[in-house]
PDB file of N, CA and C in Angstrom:
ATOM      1  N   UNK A   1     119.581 150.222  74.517  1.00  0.00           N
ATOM      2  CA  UNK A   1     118.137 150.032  74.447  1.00  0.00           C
ATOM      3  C   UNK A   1     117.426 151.374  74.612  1.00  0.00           C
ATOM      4  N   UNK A   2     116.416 151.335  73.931  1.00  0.00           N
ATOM      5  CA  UNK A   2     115.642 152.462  74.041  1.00  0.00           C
ATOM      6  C   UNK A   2     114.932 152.650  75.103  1.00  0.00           C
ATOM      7  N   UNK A   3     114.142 151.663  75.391  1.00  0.00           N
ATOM      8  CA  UNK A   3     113.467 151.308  76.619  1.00  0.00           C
ATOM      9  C   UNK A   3     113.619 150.356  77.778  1.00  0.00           C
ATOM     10  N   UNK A   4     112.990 149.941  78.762  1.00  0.00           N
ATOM     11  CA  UNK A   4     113.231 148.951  79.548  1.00  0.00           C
ATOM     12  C   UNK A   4     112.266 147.945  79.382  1.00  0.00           C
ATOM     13  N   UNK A   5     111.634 147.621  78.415  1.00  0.00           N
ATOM     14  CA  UNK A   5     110.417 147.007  78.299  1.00  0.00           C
ATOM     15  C   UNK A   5     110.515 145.363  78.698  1.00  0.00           C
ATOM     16  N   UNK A   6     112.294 144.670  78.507  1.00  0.00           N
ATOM     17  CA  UNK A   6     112.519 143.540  78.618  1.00  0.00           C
ATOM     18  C   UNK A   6     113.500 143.117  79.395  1.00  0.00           C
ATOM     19  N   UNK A   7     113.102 144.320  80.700  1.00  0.00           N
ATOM     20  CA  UNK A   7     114.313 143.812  81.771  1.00  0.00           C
ATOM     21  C   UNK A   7     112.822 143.726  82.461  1.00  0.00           C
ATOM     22  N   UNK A   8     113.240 142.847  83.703  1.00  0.00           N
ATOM     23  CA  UNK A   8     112.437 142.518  84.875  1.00  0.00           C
ATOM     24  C   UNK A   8     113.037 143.350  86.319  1.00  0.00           C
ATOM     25  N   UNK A   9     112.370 144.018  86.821  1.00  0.00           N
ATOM     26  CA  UNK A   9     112.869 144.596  88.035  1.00  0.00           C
ATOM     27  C   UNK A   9     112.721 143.821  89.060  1.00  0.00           C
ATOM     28  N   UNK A  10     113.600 143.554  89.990  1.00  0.00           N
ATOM     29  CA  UNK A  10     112.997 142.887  91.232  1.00  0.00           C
ATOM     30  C   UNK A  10     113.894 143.585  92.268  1.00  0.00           C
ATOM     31  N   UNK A  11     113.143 144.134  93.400  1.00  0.00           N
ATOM     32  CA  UNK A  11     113.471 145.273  94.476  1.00  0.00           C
ATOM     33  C   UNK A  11     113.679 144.349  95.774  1.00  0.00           C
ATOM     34  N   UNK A  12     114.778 144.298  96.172  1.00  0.00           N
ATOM     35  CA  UNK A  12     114.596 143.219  97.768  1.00  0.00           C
ATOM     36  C   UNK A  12     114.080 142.602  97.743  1.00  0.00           C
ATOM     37  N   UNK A  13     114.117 141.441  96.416  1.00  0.00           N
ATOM     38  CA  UNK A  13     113.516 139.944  96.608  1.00  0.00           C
ATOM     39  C   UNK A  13     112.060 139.997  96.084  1.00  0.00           C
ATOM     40  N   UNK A  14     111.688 141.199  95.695  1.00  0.00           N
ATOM     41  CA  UNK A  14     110.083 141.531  94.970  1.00  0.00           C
ATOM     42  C   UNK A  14     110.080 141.783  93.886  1.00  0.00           C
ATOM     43  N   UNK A  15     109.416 140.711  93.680  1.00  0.00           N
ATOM     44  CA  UNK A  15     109.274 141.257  91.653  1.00  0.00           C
ATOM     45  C   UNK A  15     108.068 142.448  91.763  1.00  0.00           C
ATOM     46  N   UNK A  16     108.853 143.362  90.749  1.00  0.00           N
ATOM     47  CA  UNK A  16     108.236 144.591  90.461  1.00  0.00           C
ATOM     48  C   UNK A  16     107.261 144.709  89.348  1.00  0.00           C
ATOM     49  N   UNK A  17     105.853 144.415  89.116  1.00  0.00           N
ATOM     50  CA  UNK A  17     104.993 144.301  88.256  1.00  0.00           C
ATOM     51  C   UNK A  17     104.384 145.398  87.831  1.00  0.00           C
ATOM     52  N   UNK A  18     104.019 146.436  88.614  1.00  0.00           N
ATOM     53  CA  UNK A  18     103.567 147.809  88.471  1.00  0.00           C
ATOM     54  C   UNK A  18     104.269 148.599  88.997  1.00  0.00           C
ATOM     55  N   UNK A  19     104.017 149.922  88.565  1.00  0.00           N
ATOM     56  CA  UNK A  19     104.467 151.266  89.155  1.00  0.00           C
ATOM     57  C   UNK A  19     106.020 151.280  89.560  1.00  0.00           C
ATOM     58  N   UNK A  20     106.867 150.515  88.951  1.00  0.00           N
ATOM     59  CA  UNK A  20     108.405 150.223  89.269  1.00  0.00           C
ATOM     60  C   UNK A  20     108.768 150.998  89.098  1.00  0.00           C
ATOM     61  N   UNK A  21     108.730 152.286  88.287  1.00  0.00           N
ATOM     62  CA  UNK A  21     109.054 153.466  87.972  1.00  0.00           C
ATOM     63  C   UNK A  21     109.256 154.409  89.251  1.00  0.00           C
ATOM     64  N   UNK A  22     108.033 154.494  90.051  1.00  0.00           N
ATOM     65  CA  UNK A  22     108.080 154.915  90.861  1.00  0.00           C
ATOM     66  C   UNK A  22     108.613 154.424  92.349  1.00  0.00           C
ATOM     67  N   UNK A  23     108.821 153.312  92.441  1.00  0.00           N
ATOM     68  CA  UNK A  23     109.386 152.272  93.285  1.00  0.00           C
ATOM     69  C   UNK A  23     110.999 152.702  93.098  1.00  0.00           C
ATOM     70  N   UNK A  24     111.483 152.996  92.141  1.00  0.00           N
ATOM     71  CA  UNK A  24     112.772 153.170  91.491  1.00  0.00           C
ATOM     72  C   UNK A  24     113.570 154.239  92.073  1.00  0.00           C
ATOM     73  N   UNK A  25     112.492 155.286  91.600  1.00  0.00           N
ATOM     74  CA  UNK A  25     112.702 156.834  91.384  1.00  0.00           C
ATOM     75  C   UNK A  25     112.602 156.785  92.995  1.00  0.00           C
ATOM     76  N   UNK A  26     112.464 156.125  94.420  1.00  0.00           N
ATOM     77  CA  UNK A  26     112.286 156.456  95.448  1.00  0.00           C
ATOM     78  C   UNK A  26     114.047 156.409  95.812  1.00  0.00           C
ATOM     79  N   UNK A  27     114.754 155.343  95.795  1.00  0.00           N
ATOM     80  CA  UNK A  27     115.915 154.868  95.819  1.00  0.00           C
ATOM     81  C   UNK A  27     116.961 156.148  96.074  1.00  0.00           C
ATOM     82  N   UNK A  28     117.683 156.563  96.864  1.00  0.00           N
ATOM     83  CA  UNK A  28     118.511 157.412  97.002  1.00  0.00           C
ATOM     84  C   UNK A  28     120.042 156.671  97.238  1.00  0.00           C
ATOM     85  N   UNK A  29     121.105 157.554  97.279  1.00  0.00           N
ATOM     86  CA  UNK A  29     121.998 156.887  97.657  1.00  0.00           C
ATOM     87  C   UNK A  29     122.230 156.460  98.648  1.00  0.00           C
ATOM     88  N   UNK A  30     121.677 156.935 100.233  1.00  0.00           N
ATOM     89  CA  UNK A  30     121.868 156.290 101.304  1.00  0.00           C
ATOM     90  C   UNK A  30     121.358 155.225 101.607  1.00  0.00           C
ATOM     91  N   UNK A  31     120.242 154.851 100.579  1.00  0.00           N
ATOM     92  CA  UNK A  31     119.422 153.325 100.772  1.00  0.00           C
ATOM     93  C   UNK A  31     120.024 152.279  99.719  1.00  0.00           C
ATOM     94  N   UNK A  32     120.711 152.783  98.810  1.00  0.00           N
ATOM     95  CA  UNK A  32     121.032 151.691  97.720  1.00  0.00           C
ATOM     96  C   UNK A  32     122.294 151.067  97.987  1.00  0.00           C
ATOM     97  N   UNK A  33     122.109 149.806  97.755  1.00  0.00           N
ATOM     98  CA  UNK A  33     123.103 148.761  98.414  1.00  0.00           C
ATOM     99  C   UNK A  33     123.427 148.081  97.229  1.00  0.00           C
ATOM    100  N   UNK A  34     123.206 147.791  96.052  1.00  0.00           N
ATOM    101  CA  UNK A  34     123.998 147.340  94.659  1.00  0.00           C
ATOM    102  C   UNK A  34     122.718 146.970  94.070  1.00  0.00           C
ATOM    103  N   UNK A  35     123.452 146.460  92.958  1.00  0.00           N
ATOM    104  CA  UNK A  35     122.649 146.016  91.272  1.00  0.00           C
ATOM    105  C   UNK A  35     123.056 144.437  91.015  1.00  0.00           C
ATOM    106  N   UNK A  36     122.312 143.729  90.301  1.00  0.00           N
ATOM    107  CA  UNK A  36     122.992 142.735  89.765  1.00  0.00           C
ATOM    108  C   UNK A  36     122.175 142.545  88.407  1.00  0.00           C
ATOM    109  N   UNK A  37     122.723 142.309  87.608  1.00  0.00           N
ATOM    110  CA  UNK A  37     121.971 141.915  86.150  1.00  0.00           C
ATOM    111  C   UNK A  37     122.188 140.320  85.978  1.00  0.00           C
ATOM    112  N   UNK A  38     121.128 140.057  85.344  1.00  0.00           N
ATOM    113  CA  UNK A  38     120.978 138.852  85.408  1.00  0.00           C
ATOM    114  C   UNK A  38     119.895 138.591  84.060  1.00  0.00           C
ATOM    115  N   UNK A  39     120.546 137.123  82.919  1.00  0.00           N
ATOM    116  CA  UNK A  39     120.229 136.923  82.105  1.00  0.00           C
ATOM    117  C   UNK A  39     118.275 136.232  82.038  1.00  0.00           C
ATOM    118  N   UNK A  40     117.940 135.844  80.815  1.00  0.00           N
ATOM    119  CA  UNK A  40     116.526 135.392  81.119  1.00  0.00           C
ATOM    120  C   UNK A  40     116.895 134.111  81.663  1.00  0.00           C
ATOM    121  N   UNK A  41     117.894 133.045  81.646  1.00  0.00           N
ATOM    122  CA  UNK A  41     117.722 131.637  81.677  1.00  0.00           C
ATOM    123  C   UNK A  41     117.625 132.066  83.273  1.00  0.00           C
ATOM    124  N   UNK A  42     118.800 132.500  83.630  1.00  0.00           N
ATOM    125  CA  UNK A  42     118.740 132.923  85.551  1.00  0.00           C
ATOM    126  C   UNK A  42     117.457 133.482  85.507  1.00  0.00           C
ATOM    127  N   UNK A  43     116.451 134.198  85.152  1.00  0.00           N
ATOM    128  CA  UNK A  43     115.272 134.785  85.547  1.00  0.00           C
ATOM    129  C   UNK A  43     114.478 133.546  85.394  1.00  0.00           C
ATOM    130  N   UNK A  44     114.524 132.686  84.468  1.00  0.00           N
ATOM    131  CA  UNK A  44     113.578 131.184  84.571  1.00  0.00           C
ATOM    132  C   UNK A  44     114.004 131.013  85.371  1.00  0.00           C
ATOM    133  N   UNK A  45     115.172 130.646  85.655  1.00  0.00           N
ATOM    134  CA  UNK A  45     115.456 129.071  87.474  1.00  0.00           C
ATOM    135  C   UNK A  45     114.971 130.212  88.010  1.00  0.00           C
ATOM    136  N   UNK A  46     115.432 131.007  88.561  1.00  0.00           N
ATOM    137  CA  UNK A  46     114.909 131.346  89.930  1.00  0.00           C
ATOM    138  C   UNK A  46     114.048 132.423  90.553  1.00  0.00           C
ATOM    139  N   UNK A  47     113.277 132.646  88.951  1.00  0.00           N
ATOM    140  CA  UNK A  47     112.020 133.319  89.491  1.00  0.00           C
ATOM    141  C   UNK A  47     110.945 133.006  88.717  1.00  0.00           C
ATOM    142  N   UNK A  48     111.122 131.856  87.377  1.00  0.00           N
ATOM    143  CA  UNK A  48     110.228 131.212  86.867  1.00  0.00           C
ATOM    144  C   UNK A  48     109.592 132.601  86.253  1.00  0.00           C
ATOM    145  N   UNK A  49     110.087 133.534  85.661  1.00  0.00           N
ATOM    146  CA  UNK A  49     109.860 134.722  84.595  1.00  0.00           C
ATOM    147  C   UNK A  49     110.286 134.304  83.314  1.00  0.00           C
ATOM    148  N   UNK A  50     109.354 134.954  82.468  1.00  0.00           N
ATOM    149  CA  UNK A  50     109.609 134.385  81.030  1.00  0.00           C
ATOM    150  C   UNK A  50     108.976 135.628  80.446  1.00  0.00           C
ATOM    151  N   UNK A  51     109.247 135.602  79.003  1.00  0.00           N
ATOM    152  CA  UNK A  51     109.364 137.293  78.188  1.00  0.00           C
ATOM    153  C   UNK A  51     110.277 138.099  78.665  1.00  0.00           C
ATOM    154  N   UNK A  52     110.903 138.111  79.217  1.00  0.00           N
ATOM    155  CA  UNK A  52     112.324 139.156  79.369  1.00  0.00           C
ATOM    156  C   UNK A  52     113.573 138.897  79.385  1.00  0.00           C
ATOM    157  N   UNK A  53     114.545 139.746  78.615  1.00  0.00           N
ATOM    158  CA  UNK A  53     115.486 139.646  78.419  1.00  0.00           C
ATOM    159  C   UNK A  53     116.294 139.210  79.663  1.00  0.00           C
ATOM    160  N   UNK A  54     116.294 140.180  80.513  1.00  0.00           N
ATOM    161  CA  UNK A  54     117.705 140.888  81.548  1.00  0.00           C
ATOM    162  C   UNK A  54     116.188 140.833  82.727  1.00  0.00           C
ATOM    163  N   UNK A  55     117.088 140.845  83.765  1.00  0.00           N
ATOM    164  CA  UNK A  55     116.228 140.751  85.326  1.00  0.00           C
ATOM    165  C   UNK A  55     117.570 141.894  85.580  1.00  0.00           C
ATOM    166  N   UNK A  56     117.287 142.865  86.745  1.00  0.00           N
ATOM    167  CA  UNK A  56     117.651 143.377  87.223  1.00  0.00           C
ATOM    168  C   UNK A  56     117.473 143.259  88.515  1.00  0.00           C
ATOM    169  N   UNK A  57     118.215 143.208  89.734  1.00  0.00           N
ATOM    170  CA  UNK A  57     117.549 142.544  91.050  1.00  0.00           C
ATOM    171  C   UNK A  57     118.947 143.615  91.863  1.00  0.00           C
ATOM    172  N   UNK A  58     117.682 144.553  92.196  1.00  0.00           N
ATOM    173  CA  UNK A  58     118.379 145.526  93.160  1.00  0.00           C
ATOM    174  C   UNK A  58     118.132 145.792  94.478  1.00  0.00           C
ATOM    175  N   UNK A  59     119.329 145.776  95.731  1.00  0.00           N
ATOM    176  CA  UNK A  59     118.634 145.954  96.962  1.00  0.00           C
ATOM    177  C   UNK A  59     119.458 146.933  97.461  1.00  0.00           C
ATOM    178  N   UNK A  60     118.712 147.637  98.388  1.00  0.00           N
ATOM    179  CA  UNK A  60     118.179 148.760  99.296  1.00  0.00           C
ATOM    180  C   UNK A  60     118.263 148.373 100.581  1.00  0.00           C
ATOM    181  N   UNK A  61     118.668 149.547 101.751  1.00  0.00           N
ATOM    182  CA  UNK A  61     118.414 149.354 102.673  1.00  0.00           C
ATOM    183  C   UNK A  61     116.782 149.420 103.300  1.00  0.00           C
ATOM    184  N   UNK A  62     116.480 148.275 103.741  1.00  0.00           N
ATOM    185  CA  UNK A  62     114.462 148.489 103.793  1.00  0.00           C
ATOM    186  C   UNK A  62     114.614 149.426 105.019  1.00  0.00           C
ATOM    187  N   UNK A  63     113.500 150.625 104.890  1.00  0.00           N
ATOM    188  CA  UNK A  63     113.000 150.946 105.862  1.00  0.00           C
ATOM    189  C   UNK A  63     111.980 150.772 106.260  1.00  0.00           C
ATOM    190  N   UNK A  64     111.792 150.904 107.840  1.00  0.00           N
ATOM    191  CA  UNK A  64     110.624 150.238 108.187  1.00  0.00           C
ATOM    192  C   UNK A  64     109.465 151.563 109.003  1.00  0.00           C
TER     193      UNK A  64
END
Protein backbone atom coordinates (compact mmCIF):
# COMPACT_ATOMS: atom_id res chain seq x y z
CA UNK A 1 0.00 0.00 0.00
CA UNK A 2 0.94 3.31 -0.66
CA UNK A 3 -0.72 4.81 2.12
CA UNK A 4 -2.50 4.05 5.35
CA UNK A 5 -5.66 5.62 4.46
CA UNK A 6 -7.71 2.18 5.19
CA UNK A 7 -6.22 0.83 8.22
CA UNK A 8 -7.79 2.02 11.53
CA UNK A 9 -5.34 2.70 14.36
CA UNK A 10 -6.34 1.92 17.76
CA UNK A 11 -3.59 2.71 20.62
CA UNK A 12 -4.43 0.89 24.13
CA UNK A 13 -7.96 0.31 23.47
CA UNK A 14 -8.36 4.03 21.73
CA UNK A 15 -9.42 4.50 18.51
CA UNK A 16 -7.13 6.90 16.90
CA UNK A 17 -9.17 9.57 14.86
CA UNK A 18 -6.71 12.45 14.63
CA UNK A 19 -3.16 13.25 14.80
CA UNK A 20 -2.26 9.28 14.94
CA UNK A 21 0.71 10.14 13.19
CA UNK A 22 1.93 11.77 15.88
CA UNK A 23 0.53 9.49 18.60
CA UNK A 24 2.63 6.82 16.60
CA UNK A 25 5.80 8.56 15.99
CA UNK A 26 5.83 8.90 20.08
CA UNK A 27 6.14 4.97 20.56
CA UNK A 28 9.73 3.86 21.30
CA UNK A 29 10.95 0.55 21.92
CA UNK A 30 10.86 0.52 25.61
CA UNK A 31 7.07 1.32 25.57
CA UNK A 32 5.95 -0.96 22.72
CA UNK A 33 4.42 -4.12 23.75
CA UNK A 34 3.07 -5.70 20.20
CA UNK A 35 0.82 -5.23 17.07
CA UNK A 36 -2.11 -7.09 16.02
CA UNK A 37 -3.79 -6.69 12.59
CA UNK A 38 -7.03 -7.23 12.31
CA UNK A 39 -9.52 -7.57 9.32
CA UNK A 40 -12.69 -5.01 8.67
CA UNK A 41 -15.37 -7.77 9.70
CA UNK A 42 -13.25 -7.94 13.33
CA UNK A 43 -13.20 -4.01 13.18
CA UNK A 44 -17.27 -4.19 12.76
CA UNK A 45 -17.87 -6.72 15.86
CA UNK A 46 -15.79 -5.10 18.00
CA UNK A 47 -15.44 -1.65 17.38
CA UNK A 48 -18.47 -1.11 15.13
CA UNK A 49 -15.86 0.73 12.40
CA UNK A 50 -16.75 0.67 8.93
CA UNK A 51 -14.70 2.12 5.72
CA UNK A 52 -11.55 0.38 6.55
CA UNK A 53 -9.80 -2.24 5.44
CA UNK A 54 -7.27 -3.53 8.30
CA UNK A 55 -7.55 -2.14 12.11
CA UNK A 56 -4.33 -2.14 13.58
CA UNK A 57 -4.59 -2.29 17.49
CA UNK A 58 -1.30 -1.59 19.14
CA UNK A 59 -0.29 -1.48 22.84
CA UNK A 60 2.28 0.29 24.77
CA UNK A 61 3.37 0.48 28.03
CA UNK A 62 0.96 3.63 29.38
CA UNK A 63 2.73 6.13 31.13
CA UNK A 64 1.34 8.01 33.60
Amino acid sequence: MDNDSSIQYILNSKILTEDFEGKLALIDDKDFKGIQIINKEQLLKDYNITGMDYGAIITTIVKR
